[in-house]
Each structure stands twice: as C-alpha cells, then as structure tokens.
PDB file of N, CA and C in Angstrom:
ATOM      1  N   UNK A   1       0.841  -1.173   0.000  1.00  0.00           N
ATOM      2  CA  UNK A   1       0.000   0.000   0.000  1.00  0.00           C
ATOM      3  C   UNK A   1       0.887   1.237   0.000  1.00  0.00           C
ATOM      4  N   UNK A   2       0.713   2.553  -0.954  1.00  0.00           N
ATOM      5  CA  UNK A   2       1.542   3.223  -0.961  1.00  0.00           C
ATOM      6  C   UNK A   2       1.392   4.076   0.479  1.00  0.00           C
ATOM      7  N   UNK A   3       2.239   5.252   0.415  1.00  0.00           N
ATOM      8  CA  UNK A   3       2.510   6.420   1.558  1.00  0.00           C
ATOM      9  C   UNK A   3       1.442   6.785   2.025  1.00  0.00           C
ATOM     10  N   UNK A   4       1.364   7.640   0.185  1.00  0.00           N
ATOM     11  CA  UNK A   4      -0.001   8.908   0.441  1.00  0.00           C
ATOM     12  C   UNK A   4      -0.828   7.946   0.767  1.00  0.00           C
ATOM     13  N   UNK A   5      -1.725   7.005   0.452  1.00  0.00           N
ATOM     14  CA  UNK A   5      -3.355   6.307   0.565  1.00  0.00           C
ATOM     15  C   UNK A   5      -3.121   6.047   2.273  1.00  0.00           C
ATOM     16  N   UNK A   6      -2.415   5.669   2.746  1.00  0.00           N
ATOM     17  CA  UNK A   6      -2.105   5.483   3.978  1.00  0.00           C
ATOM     18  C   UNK A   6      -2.349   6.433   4.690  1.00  0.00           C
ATOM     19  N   UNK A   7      -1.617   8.039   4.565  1.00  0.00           N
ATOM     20  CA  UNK A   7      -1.893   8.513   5.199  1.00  0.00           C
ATOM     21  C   UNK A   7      -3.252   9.581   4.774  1.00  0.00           C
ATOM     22  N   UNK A   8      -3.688   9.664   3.698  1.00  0.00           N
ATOM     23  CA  UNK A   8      -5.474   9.858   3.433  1.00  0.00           C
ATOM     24  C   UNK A   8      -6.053   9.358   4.467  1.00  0.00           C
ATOM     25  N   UNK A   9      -6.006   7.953   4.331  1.00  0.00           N
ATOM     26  CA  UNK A   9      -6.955   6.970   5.196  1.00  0.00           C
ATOM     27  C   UNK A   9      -7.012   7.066   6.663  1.00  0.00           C
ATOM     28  N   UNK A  10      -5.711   7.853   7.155  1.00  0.00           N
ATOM     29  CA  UNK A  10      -5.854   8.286   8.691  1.00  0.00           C
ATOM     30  C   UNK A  10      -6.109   9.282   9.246  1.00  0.00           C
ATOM     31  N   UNK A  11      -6.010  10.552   7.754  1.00  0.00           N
ATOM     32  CA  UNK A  11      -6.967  11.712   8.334  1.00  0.00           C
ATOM     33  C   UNK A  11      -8.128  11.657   7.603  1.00  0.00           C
ATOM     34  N   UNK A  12      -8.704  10.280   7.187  1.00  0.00           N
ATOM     35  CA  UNK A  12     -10.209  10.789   7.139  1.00  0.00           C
ATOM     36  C   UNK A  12     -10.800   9.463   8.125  1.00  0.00           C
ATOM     37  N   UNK A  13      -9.905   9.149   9.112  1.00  0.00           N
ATOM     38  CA  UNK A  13     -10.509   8.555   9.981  1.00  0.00           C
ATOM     39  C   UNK A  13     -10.433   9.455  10.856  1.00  0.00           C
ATOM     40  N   UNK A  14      -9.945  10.334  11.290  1.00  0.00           N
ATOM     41  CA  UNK A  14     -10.010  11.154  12.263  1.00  0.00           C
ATOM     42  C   UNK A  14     -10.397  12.211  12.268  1.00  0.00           C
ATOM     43  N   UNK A  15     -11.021  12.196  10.874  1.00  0.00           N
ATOM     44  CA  UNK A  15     -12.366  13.486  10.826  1.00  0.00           C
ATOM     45  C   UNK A  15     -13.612  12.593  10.385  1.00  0.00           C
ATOM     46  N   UNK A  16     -13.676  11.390  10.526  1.00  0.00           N
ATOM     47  CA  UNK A  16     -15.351  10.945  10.347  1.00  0.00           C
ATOM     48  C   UNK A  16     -15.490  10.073  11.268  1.00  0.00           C
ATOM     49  N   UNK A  17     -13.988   9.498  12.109  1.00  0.00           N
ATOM     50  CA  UNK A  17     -14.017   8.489  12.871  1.00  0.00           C
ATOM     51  C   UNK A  17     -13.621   6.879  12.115  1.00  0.00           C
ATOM     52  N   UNK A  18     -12.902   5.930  13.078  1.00  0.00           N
ATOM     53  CA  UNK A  18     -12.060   4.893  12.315  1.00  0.00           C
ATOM     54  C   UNK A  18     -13.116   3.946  11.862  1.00  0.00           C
ATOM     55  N   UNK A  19     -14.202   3.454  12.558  1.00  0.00           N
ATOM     56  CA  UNK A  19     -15.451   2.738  11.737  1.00  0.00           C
ATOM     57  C   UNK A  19     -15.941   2.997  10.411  1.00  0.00           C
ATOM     58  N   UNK A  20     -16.357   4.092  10.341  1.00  0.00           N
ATOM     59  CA  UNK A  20     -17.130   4.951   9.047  1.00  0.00           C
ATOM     60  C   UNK A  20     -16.127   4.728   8.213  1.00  0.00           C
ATOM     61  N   UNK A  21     -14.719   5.579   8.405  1.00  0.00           N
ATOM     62  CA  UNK A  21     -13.637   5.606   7.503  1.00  0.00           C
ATOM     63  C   UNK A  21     -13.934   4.132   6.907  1.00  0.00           C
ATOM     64  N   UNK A  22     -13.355   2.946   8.135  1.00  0.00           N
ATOM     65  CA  UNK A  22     -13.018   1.940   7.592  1.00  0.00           C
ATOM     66  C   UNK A  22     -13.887   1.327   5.736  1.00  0.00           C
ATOM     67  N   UNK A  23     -15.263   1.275   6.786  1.00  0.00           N
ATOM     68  CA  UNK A  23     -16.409   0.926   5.827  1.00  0.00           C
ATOM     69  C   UNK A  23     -16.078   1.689   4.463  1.00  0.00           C
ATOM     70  N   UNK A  24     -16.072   3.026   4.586  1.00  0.00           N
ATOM     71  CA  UNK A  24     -15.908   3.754   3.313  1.00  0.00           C
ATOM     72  C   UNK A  24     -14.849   3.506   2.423  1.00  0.00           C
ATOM     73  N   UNK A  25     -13.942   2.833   2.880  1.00  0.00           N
ATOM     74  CA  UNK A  25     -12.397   2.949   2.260  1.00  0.00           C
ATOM     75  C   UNK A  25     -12.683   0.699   1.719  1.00  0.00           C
ATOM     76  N   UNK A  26     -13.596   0.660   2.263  1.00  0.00           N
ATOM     77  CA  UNK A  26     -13.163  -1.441   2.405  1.00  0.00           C
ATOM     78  C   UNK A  26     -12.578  -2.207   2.552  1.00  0.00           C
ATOM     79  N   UNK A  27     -12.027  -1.713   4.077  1.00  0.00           N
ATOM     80  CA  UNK A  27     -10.988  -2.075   4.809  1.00  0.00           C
ATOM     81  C   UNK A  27     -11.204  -2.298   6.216  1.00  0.00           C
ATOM     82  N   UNK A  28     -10.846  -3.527   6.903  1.00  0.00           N
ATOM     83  CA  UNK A  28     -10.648  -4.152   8.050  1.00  0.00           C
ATOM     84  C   UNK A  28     -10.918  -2.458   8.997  1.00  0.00           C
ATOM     85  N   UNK A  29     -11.549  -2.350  10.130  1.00  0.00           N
ATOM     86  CA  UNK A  29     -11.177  -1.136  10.911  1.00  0.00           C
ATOM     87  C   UNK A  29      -9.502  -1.648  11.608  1.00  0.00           C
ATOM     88  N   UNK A  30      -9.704  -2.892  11.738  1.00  0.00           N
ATOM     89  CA  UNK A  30      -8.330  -3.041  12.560  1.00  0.00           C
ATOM     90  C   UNK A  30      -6.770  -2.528  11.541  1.00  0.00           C
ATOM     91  N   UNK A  31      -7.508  -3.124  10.468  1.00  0.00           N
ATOM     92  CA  UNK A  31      -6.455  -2.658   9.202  1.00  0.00           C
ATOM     93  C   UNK A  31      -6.423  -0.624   9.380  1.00  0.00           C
ATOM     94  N   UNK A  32      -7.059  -0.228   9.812  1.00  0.00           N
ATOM     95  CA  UNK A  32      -6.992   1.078   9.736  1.00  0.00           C
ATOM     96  C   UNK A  32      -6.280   1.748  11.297  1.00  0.00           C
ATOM     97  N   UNK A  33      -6.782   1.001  12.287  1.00  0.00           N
ATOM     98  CA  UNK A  33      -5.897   0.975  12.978  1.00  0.00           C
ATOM     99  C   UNK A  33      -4.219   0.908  13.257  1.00  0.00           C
ATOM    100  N   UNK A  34      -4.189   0.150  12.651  1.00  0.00           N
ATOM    101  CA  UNK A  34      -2.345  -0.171  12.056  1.00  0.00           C
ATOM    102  C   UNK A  34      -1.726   1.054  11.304  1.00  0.00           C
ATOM    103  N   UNK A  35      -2.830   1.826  10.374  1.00  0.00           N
ATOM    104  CA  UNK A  35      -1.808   3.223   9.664  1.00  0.00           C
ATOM    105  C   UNK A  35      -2.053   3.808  10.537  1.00  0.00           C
ATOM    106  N   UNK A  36      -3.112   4.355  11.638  1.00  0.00           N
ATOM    107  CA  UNK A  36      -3.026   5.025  12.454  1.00  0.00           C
ATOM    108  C   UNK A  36      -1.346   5.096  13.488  1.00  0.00           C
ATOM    109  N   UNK A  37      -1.447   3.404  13.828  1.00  0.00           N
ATOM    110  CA  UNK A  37      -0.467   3.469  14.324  1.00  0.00           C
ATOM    111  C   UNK A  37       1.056   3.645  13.816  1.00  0.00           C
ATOM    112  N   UNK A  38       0.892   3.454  12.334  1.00  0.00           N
ATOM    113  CA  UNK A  38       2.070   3.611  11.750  1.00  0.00           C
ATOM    114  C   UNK A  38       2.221   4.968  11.316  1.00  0.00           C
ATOM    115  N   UNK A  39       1.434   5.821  11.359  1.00  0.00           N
ATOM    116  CA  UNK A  39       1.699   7.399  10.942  1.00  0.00           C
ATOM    117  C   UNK A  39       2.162   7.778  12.430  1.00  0.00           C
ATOM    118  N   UNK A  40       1.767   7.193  13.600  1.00  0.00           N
ATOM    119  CA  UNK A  40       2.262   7.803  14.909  1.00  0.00           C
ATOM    120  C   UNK A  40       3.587   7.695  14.837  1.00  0.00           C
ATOM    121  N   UNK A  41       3.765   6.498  14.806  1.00  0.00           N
ATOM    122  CA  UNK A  41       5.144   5.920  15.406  1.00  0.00           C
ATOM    123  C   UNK A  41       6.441   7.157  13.685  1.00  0.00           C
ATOM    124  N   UNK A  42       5.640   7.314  12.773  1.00  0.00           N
ATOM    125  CA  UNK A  42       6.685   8.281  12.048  1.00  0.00           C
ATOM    126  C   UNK A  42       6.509  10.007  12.577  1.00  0.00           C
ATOM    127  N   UNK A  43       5.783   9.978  13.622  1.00  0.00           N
ATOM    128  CA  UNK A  43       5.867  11.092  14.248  1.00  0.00           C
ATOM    129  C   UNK A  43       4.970  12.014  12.887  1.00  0.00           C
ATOM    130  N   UNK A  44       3.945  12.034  12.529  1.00  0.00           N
ATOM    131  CA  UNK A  44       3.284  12.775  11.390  1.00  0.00           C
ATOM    132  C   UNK A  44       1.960  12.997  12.133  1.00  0.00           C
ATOM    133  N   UNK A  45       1.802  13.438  13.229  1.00  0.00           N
ATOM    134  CA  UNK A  45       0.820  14.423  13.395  1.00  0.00           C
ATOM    135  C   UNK A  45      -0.019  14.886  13.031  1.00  0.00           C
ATOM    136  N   UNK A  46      -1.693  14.869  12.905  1.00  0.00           N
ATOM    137  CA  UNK A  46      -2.507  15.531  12.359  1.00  0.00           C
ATOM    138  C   UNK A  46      -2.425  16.923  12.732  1.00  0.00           C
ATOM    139  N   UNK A  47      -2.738  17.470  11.181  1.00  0.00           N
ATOM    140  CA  UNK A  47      -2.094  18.847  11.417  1.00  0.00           C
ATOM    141  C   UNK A  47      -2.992  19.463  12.455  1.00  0.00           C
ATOM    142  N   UNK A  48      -4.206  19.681  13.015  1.00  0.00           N
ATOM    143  CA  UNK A  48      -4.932  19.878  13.672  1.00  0.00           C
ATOM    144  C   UNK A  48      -4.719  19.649  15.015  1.00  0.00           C
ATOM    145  N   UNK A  49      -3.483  18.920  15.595  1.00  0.00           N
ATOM    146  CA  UNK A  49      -3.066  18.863  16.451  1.00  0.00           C
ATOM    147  C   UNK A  49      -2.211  19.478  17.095  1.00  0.00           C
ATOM    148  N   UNK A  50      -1.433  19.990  15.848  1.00  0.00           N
ATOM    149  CA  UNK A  50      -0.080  20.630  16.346  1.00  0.00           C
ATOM    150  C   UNK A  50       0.224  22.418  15.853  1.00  0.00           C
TER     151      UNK A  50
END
C-alpha cells in the first residue's frame, strides 16, 4: 500500500471516525488501525493537532 493512501486513510478517519472511515475505504477497521499506528510511530501528526 503506498505512503499517500495510507496517510489519506488516517486523516479521514479522524475526521469521520475509524469505523465509518473503515467501511468507506473497504478495509478491516483493525487494518486502519495499524496506519493510524504507523503514521504515529513516524511522528506525522494531524495537522490539527499541532
């Protein structure tokens, strides 16, 4: 899975929420969970955070 779709998929889980996202995208929520956690751990911040 490339960069960008990865990290799409974790800010539009965190502006519609990781369920909805999931469904919308047709993907595991747990699978969406994992870029969540993998955009953390590269320290990439939703910009809305910082």
């Amino acid at each position: 899975m490339k960069k960008k779709y990865k990290v799409q998929a974790v800010d539009l889980a965190k502006e519609i929420g990781a369920g909805k996202a999931a469904k919308e995208l047709g993907i595991p929520v747990d699978t969406l969970y994992g870029k969540v956690a993998w955009r953390r751990d590269l320290g990439l911040a939703h910009p809305a955070t910082q």
